[in-house]
Protein backbone atom coordinates (compact mmCIF):
# COMPACT_ATOMS: atom_id res chain seq x y z
CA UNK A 1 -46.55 -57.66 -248.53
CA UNK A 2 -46.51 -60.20 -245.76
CA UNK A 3 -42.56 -61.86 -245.58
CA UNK A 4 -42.77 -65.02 -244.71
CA UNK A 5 -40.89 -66.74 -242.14
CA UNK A 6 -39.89 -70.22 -243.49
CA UNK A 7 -36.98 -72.73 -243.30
CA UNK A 8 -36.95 -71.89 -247.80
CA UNK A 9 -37.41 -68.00 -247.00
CA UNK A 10 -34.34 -68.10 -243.80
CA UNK A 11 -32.12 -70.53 -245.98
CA UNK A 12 -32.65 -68.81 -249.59
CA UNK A 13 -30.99 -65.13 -247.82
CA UNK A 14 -28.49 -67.30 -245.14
CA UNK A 15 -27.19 -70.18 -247.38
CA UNK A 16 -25.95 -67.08 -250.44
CA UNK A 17 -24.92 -64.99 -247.15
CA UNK A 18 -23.05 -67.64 -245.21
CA UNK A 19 -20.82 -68.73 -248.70
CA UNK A 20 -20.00 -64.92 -249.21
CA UNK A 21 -19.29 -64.28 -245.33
CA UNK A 22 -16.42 -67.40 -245.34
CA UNK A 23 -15.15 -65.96 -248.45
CA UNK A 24 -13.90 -62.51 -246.31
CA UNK A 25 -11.89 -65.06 -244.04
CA UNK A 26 -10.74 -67.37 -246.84
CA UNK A 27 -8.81 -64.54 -248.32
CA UNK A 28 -7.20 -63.90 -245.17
CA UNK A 29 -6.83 -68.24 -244.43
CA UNK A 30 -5.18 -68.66 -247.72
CA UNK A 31 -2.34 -65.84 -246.97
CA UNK A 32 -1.59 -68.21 -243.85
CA UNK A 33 -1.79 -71.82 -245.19
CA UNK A 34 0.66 -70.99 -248.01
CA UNK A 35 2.64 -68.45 -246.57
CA UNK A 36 2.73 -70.92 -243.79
CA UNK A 37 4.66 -73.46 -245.95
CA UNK A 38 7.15 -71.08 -247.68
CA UNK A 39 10.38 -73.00 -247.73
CA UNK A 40 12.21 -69.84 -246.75
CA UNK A 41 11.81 -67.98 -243.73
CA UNK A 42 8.48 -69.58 -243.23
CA UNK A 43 7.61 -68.73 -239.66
CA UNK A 44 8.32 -65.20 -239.51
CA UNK A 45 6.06 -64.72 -242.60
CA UNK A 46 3.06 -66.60 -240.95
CA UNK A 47 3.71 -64.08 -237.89
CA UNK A 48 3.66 -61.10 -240.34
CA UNK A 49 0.70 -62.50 -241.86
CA UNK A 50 -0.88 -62.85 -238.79
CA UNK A 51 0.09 -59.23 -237.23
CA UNK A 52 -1.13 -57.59 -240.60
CA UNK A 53 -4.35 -59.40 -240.74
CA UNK A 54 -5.40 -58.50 -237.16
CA UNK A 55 -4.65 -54.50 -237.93
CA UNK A 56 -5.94 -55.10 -241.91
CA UNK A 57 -8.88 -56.22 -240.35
CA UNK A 58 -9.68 -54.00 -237.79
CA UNK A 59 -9.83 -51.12 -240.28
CA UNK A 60 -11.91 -52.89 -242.28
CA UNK A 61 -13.86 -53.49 -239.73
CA UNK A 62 -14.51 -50.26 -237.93
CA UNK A 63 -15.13 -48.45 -241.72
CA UNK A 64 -16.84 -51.49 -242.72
CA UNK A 65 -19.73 -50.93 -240.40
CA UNK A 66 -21.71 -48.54 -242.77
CA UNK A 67 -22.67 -52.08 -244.80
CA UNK A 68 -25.08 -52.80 -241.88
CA UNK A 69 -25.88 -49.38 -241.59
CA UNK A 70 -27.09 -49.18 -245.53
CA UNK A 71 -28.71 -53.02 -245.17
CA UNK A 72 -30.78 -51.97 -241.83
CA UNK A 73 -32.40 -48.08 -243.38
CA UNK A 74 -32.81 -49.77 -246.58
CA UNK A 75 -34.37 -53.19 -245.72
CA UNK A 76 -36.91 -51.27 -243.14
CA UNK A 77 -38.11 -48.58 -245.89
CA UNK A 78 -38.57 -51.69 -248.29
CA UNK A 79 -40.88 -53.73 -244.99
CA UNK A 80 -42.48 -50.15 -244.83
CA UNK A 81 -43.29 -50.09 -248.68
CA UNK A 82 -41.23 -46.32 -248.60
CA UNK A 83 -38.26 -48.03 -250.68
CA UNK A 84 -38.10 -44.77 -253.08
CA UNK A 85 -37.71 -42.18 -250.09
CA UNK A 86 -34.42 -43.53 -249.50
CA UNK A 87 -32.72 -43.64 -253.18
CA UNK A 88 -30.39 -41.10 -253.01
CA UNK A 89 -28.85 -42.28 -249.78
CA UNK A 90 -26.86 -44.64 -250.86
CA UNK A 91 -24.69 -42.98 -253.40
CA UNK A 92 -24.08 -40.54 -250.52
CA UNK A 93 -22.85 -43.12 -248.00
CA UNK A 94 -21.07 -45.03 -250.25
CA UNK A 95 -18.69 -41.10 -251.29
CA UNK A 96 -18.30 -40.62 -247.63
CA UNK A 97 -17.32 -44.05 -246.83
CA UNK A 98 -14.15 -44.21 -249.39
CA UNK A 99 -13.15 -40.80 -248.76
CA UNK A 100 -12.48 -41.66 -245.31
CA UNK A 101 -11.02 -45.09 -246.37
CA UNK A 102 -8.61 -42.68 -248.28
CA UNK A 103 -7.63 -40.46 -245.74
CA UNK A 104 -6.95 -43.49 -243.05
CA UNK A 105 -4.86 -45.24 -246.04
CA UNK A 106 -3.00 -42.29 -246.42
CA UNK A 107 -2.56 -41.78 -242.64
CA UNK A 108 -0.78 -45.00 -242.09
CA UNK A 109 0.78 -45.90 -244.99
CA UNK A 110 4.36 -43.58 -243.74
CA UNK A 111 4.09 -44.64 -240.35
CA UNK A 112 3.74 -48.26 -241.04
CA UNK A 113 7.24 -49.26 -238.92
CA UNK A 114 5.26 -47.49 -235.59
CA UNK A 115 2.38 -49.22 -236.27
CA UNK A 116 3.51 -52.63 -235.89
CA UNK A 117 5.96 -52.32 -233.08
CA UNK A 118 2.92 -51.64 -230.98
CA UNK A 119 2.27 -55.08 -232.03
CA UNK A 120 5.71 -56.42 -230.57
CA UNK A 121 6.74 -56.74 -233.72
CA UNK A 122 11.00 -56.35 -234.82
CA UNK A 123 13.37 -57.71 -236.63
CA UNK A 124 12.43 -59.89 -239.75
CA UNK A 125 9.12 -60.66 -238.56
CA UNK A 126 8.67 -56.04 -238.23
CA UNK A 127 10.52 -56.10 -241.58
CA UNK A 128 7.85 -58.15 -243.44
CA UNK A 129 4.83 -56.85 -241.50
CA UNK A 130 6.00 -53.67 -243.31
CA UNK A 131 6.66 -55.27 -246.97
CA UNK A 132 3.36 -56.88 -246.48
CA UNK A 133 1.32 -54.23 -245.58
CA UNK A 134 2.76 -51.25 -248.07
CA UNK A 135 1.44 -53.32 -250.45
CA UNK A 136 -2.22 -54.98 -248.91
CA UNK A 137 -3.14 -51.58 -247.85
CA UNK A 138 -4.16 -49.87 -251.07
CA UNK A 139 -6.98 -52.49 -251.26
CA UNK A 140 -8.14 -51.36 -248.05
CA UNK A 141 -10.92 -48.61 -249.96
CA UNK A 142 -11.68 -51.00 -252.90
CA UNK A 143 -12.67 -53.92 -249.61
CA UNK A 144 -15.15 -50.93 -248.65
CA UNK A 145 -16.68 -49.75 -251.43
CA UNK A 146 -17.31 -53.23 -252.32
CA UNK A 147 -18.91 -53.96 -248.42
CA UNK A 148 -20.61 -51.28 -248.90
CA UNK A 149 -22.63 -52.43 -252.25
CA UNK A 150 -23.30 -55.58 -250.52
CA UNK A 151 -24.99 -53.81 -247.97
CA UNK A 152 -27.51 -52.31 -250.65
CA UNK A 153 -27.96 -55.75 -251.65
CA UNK A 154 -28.47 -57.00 -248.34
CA UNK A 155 -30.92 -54.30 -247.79
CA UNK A 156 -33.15 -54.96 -250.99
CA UNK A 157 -33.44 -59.00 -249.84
CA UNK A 158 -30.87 -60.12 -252.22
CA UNK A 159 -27.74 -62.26 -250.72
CA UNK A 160 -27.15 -63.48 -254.51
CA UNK A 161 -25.26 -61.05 -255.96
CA UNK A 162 -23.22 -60.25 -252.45
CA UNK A 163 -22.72 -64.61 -252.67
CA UNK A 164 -21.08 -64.20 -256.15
CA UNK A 165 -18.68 -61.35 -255.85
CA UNK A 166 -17.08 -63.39 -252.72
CA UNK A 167 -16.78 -66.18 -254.51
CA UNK A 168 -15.05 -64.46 -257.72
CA UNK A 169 -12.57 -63.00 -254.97
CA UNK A 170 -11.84 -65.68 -252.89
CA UNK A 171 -11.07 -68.23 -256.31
CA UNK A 172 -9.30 -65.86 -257.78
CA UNK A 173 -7.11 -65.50 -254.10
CA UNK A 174 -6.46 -68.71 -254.30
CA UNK A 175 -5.16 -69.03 -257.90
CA UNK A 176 -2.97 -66.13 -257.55
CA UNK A 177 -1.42 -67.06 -254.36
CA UNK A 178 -0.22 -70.31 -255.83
CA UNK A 179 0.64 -68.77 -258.25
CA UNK A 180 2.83 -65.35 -257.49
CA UNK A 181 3.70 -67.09 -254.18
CA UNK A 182 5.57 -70.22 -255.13
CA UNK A 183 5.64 -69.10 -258.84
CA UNK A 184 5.75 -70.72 -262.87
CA UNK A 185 9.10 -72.52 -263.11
CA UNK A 186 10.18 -70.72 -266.23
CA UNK A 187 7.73 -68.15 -266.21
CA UNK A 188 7.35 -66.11 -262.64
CA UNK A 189 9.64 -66.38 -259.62
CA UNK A 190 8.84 -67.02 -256.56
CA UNK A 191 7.86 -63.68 -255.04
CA UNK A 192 7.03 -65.50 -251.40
CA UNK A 193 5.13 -63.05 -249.07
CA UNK A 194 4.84 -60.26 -251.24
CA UNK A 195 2.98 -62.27 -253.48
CA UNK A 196 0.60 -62.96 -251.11
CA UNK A 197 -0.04 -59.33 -251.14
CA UNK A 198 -0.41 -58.97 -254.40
CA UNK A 199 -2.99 -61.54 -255.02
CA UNK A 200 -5.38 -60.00 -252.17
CA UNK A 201 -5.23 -56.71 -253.72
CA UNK A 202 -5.70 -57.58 -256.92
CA UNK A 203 -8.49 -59.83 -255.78
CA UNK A 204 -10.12 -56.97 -254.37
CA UNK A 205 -9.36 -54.84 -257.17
CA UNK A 206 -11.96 -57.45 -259.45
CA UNK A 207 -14.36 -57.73 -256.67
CA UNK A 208 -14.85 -53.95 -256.29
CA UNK A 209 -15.10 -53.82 -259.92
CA UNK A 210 -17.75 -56.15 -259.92
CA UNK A 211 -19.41 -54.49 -257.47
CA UNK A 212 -19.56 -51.64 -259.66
CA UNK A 213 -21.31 -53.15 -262.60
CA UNK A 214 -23.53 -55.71 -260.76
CA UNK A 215 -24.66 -52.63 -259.27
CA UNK A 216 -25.32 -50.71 -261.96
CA UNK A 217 -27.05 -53.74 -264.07
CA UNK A 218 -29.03 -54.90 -261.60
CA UNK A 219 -30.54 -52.11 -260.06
CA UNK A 220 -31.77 -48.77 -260.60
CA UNK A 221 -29.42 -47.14 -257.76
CA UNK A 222 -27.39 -44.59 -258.67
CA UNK A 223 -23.86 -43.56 -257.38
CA UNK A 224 -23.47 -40.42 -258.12
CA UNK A 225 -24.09 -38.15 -255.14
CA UNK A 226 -26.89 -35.75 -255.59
CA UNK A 227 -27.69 -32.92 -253.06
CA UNK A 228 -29.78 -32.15 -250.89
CA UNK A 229 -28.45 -34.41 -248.22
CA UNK A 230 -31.15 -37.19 -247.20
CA UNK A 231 -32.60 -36.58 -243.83
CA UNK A 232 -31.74 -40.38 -243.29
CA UNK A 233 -27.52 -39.96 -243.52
CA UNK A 234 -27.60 -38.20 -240.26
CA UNK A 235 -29.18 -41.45 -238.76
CA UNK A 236 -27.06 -43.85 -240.45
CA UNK A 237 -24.25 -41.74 -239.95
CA UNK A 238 -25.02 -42.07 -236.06
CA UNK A 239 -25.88 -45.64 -236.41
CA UNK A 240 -22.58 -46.45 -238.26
CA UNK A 241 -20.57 -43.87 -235.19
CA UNK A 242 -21.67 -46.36 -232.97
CA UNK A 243 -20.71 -49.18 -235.01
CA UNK A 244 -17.57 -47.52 -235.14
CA UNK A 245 -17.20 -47.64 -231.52
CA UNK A 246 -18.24 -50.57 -231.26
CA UNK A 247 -16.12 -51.70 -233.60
CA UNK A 248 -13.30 -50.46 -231.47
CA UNK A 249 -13.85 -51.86 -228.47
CA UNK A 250 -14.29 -55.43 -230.82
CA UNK A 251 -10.32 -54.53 -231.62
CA UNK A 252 -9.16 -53.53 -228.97
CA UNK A 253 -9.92 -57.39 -228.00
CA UNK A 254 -7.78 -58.85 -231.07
CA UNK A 255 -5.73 -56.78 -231.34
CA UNK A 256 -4.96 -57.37 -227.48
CA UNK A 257 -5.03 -61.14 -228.34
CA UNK A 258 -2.21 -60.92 -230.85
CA UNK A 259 0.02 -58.63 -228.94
CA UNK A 260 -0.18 -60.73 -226.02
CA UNK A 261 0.49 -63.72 -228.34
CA UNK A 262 3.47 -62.27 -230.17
CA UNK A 263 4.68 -60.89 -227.06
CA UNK A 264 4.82 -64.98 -225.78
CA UNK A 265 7.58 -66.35 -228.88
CA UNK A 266 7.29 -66.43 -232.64
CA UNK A 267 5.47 -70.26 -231.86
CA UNK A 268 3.07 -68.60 -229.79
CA UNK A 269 1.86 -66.11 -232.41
CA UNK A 270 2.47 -68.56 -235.53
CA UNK A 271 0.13 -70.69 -233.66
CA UNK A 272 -2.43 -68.12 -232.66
CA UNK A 273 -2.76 -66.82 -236.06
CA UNK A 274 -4.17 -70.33 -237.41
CA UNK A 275 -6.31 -70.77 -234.08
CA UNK A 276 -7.57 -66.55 -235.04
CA UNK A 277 -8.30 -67.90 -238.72
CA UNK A 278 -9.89 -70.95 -238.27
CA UNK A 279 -12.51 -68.83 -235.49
CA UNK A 280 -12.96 -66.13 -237.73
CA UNK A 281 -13.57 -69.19 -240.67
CA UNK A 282 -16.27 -70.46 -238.43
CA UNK A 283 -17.58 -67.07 -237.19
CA UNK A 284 -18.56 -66.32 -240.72
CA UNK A 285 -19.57 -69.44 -241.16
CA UNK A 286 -22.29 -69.12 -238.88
CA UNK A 287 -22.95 -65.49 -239.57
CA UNK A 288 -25.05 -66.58 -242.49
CA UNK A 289 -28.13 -66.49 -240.36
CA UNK A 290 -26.99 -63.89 -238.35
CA UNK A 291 -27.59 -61.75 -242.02
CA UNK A 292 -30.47 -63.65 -242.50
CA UNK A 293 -31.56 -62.05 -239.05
CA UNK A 294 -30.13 -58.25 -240.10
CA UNK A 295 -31.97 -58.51 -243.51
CA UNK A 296 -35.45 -59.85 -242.89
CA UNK A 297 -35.53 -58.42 -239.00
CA UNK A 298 -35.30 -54.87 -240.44
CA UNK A 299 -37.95 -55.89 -243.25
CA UNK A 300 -40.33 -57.03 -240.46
CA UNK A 301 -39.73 -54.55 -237.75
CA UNK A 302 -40.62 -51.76 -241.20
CA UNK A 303 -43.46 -53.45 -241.53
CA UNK A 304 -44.57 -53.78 -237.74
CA UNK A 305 -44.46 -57.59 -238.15
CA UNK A 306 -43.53 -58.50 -234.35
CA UNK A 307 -45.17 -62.08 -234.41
CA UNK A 308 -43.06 -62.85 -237.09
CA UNK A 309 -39.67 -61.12 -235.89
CA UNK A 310 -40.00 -63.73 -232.49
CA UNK A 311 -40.65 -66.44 -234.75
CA UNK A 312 -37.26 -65.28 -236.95
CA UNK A 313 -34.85 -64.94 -233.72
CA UNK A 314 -36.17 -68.94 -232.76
CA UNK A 315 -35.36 -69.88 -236.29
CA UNK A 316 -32.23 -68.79 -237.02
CA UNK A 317 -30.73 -69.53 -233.69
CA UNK A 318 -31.70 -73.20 -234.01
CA UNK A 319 -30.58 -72.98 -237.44
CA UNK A 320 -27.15 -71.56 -236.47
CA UNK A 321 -26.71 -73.78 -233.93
CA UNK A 322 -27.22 -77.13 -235.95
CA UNK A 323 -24.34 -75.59 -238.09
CA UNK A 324 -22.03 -74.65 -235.47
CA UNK A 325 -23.10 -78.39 -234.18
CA UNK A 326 -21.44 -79.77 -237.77
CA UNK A 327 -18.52 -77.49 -237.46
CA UNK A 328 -17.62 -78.82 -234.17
CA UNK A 329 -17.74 -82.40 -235.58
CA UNK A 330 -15.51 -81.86 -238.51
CA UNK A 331 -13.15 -79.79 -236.29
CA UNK A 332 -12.38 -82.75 -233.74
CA UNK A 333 -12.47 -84.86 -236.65
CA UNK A 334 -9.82 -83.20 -238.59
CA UNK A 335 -8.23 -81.78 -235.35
CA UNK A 336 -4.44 -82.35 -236.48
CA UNK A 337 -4.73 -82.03 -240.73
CA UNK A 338 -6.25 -78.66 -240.10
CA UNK A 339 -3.43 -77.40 -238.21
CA UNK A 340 -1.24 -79.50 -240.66
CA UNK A 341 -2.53 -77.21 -243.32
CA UNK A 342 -1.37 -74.05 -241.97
CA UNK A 343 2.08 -74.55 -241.37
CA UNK A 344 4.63 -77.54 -241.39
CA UNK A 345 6.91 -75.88 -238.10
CA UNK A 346 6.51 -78.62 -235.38
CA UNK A 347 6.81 -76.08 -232.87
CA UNK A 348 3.86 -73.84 -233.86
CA UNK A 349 1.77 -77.10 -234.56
CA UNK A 350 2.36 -78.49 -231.01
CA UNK A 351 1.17 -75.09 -229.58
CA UNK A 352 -1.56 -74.76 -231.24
CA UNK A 353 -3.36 -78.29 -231.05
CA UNK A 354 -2.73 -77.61 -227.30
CA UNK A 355 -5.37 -74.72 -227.64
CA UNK A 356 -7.64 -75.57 -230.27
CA UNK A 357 -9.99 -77.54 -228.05
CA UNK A 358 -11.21 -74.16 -226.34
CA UNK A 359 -11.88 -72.81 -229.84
CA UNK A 360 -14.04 -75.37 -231.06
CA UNK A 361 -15.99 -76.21 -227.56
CA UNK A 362 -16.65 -72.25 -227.95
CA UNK A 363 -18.48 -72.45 -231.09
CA UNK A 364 -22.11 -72.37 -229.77
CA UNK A 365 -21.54 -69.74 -227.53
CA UNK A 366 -20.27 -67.69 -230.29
CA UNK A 367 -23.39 -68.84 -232.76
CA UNK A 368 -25.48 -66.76 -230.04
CA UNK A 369 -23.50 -63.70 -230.13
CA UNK A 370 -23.03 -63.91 -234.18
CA UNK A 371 -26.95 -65.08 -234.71
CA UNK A 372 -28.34 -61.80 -232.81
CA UNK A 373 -25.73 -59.20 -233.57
CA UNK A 374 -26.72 -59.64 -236.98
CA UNK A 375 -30.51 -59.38 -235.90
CA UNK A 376 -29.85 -56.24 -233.91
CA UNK A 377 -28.37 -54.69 -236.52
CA UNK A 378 -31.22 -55.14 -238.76
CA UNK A 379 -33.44 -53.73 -236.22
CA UNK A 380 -31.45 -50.35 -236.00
CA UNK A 381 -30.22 -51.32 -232.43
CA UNK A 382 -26.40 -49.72 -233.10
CA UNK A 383 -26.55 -48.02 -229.39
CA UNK A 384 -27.19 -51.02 -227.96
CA UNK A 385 -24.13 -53.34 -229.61
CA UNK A 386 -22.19 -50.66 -229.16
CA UNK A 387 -22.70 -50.74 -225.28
CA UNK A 388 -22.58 -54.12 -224.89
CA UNK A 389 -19.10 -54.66 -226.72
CA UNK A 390 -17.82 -52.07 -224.19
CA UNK A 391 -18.72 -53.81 -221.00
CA UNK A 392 -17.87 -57.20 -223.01
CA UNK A 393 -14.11 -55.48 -223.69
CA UNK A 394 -13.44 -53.79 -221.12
CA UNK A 395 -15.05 -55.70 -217.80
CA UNK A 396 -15.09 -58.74 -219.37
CA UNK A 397 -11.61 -59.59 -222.07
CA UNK A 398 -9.27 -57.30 -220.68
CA UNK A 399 -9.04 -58.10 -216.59
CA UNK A 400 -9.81 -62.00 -218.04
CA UNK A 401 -6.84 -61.65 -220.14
CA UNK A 402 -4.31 -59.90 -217.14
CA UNK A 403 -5.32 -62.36 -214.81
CA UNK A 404 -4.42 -65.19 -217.28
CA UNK A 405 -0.98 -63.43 -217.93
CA UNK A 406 -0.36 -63.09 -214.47
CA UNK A 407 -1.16 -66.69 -213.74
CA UNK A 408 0.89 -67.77 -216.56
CA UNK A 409 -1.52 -69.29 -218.52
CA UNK A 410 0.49 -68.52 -221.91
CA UNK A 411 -2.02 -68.88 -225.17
CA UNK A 412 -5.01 -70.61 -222.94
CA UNK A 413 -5.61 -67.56 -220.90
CA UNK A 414 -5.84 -65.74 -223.97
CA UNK A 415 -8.02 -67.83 -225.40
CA UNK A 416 -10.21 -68.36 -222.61
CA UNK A 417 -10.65 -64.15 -221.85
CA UNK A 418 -11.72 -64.68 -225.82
CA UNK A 419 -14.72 -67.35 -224.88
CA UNK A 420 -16.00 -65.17 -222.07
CA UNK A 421 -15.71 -61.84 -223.89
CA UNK A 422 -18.15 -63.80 -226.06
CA UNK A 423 -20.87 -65.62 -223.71
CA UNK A 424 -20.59 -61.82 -222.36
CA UNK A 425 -22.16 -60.75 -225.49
CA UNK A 426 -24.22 -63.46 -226.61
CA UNK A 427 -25.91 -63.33 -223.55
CA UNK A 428 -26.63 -59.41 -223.34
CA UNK A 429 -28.25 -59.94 -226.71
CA UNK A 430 -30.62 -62.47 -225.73
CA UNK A 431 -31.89 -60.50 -222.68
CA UNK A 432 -32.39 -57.41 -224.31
CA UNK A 433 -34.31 -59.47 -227.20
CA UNK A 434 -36.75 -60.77 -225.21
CA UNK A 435 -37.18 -57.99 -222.69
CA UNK A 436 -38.31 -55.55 -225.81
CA UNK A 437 -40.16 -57.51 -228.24
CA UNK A 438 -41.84 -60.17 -226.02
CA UNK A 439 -44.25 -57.33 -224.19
CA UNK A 440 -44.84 -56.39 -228.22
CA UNK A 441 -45.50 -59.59 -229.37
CA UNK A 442 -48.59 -59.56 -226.40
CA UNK A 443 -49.89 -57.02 -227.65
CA UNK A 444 -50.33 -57.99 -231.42
C-alpha cells in the first residue's frame, strides 16, 4: 500500500506527535514556573529544579533511545508488508529496557550527594537537589516503559494514542503541583519542592499505567517475553548503543551548559534553567514533524518509496519551519511575561531577558537539526547521528564554550557554543540527506 505524502497525511501523525512531544517538557516547565514562585527559599529551589532536570533528563534520554529504535524496525516491516515477523520483539525490548532503568535507579539513588556536586552544586541549593531527586527518581523506569510503548505506536502509524497519554500526564502535573506545592488551606500543607516531586512521579505512575492498557486494548502486541530471541534485537540493540552514545555526547553538552551556569551565581543558573525550558518547550514543539519524518520515512524507505521519502524531507522542513516562524513571533511578543512566569527574583529575570534573544533567533536553525534527526532515525541511520553529535560536542560545543569562558562572556558564551553545536548538526544532516537519497531518487 502506497503512503501518501500529503499536508492531511504529514499533519494527521505531526499535529498528535507535536502535542505529546511539549507535554515531556511541560512536566519539567511546570516544576520551574511554580517552584519558581515559592514564597520560601524560592531561588535555590528553581536551581535544584534546574540541576535535577538536566541529570533527570539525560537518563531519560540516553535509555530513552530504544523508543526510536522500536518506531524505526517496526514502521519499516509495516512499509515492507512483514509487520508479523517482528511481533515478538517488542515485548523483548521493552524487559530489557526497564531492567536496565532499574539497575541505573538503583546505582544512583545512594550516591545522589556525589552526583550533584559535579554539578557545582552545595549548600541549600545541594541539599534540595538531593530531596528532589530521592524522590523524582523512582519514576525514572515507569518514564521508559511508557517511551517505550509510544514507540510501538509510533511504529504502527499511530501518534493518537502516544498524543493522549501526554496529555493525561502533563494535566494531571499541573493539578497536582498546585496542589501538593502550595497546598488546600485546611486540607494539605504546603509541601513546596517536594511536592513538585511528588506530582511528576505520580504523573508518571498514571501515564505508564495507561500505557499498559492502551496497549493491551488496542493492539494485539504482547508483553510478555517469549524466547527464541528475534534476530532483529541484535540490530535494534546496536541501533539503540549508538543512540546511547549519541545520547551522551547530546549530555555531555547540557550538562556542560548547566555546570558552567551554576558555576557563574545562583542568578546565572536560576536564569538558565527558564532559558533551558523554554528551548526544550520549543524543541519539542517542533519535533512534531521531526516524528512525522521518523514514522513515515521508515514506512517509505520499507517499502522502497524514494520519490516519496525526498518529497517527505521538503515537506516537513517547510512545515517545521512555518512553526518555528510562529514561535519566534509569540516569543518576542511575550518576551518579558514569559520570563515573568518562571520566577518573580528580579535578579534572575534581568539575566535572563539579557540572553533570551539568542534562544529565540536560534529557533530555525534548531527546526533543521530536530526536523531530520527525527527522519534519520526512521531510516535506521543510528551510526550516523551518533557520529555527528560527536564532532557537534566535542569540536564544535566544548572549545565554543572554553573560549566564551575565557573571554568572559558569562551566560552568552554559553548560549552561543549551544546555537553552533546546533547549525553543526542541522547542517551534517542535510548533507548526508541529499548526498544518499538524491543519486536514488535518479534512479527510480
Amino acid at each position: 500500500m502506497t503512503t501518501r505524502v500529503s499536508f492531511k497525511t504529514i499533519n494527521k501523525l505531526a499535529i498528535p506527535a507535536t502535542i505529546a512531544g511539549i507535554a515531556e517538557p511541560i512536566l519539567s516547565i511546570t516544576d520551574t514556573a511554580i517552584v519558581g514562585n515559592i514564597p520560601d527559599n524560592g531561588l535555590e529551589s528553581l536551581a535544584a529544579v534546574g540541576i535535577v532536570g538536566a541529570f533527570l533528563s539525560m537518563l531519560i534520554w540516553i535509555l530513552g533511545q530504544t523508543r526510536s529504535a522500536i518506531s524505526a524496525i517496526i514502521s519499516q516491516y509495516l512499509g515492507a508488508g512483514k509487520l508479523d515477523q517482528v511481533s515478538t520483539l517488542p515485548a523483548q525490548a521493552i524487559a530489557l529496557n526497564v531492567l536496565l532503568s532499574i539497575v541505573i535507579l538503583l546505582g544512583t539513588i545512594f550516591i545522589v550527594e556525589d552526583i550533584f556536586l559535579l554539578f557545582n552544586a552545595k549548600g541549600k541549593i545541594l541539599k534540595y537537589c538531593v530531596s528532589y531527586y530521592s524522590i523524582r527518581v523512582w519514576g525514572f523506569p515507569l518514564t521508559l516503559f511508557a517511551f517505550a510503548v509510544m514507540g510501538i505506536f509510533r511504529g504502527l502509524q499511530n501518534t493518537y494514542w502516544p498524543m493522549m497519554i501526554a496529555i493525561v500526564g502533563a494535566v494531571l502535573n499541573i493539578g497536582l503541583d498546585f496542589i501538593l506545592v502550595y497546598g488546600i488551606d485546611g486540607f494539605i500543607s504546603p509541601m513546596y519542592l517536594e511536592g513538585a516531586a511528588w506530582a511528576s512521579l505520580i504523573a508518571q505512575g498514571v501515564m505508564a499505567v495507561m500505557s499498559l492498557f492502551l496497549l493491551m486494548t488496542k493492539t494485539n502486541i504482547s508483553l510478555w517475553p517469549r524466547f527464541p530471541i528475534h534476530p532483529e534485537l541484535g540490530r535494534l540493540v546496536g541501533m539503540s548503543l549508538n543512540l546511547f552514545v549519541r545520547a551522551v555526547a547530546l549530555n555531555i553538552t547540557l550538562v556542560l551548559a548547566v555546570r558552567e551556569a551554576t558555576a557563574l551565581g545562583d542568578r546565572f543558573i536560576g536564569a538558565h534553567t527558564i532559558a533551558i525550558n523554554l528551548w526544550l518547550f520549543a524543541a519539542f514543539f517542533i519535533d512534531g514533524y521531526g516524528a512525522a519524518g521518523n514514522i513515515m520515512g521508515g514506512r517509505l524507505l520499507g517499502a522502497r518509496d524514494y520519490s516519496n521519502l525526498w518529497k517527505l524531507s521538503k515537506k516537513i522542513m517547510l512545515y517545521g519551519l512555518l512553526v518555528s516562524g510562529v514561535l519566534m513571533i509569540i516569543a518576542f511578543v511575550l518576551y518579558r511575561p514569559l520570563g515573568a512566569l518562571f520566577s518573580n527574583d528580579s535578579r534572575v529575570l534581568q539575566t535572563f531577558y539579557s540572553i533570551f534573544f539568542i534562544v529565540i533567533l536560534a529557533l530555525p536553525v534548531n527546526t533543521v537539526a530536530f526536523v531530520f534527526d527525527g527522519l534519520f532515525k526512521g531510516l535506521g541511520e543510528m551510526k550516523y547521528l551518533r557520529n555527528v553529535l560527536l564532532v557537534a560536542t566535542f569540536i564544535g560545543f566544548i572549545p565554543i564554550l572554553f573560549l566564551g569562558k575565557f573571554m568572559n562572556l558569562g551566560l552568552y558564551g554559553i548560549w552561543i557554543a549551544i546555537t553552533i553545536w546546533m547549525m553543526i548538526r542541522g547542517g551534517a544532516l542535510v548533507w548526508k540527506f541529499r548526498r544518499k537519497f538524491r543519486p536514488l531518487l535518479q534512479k527510480t
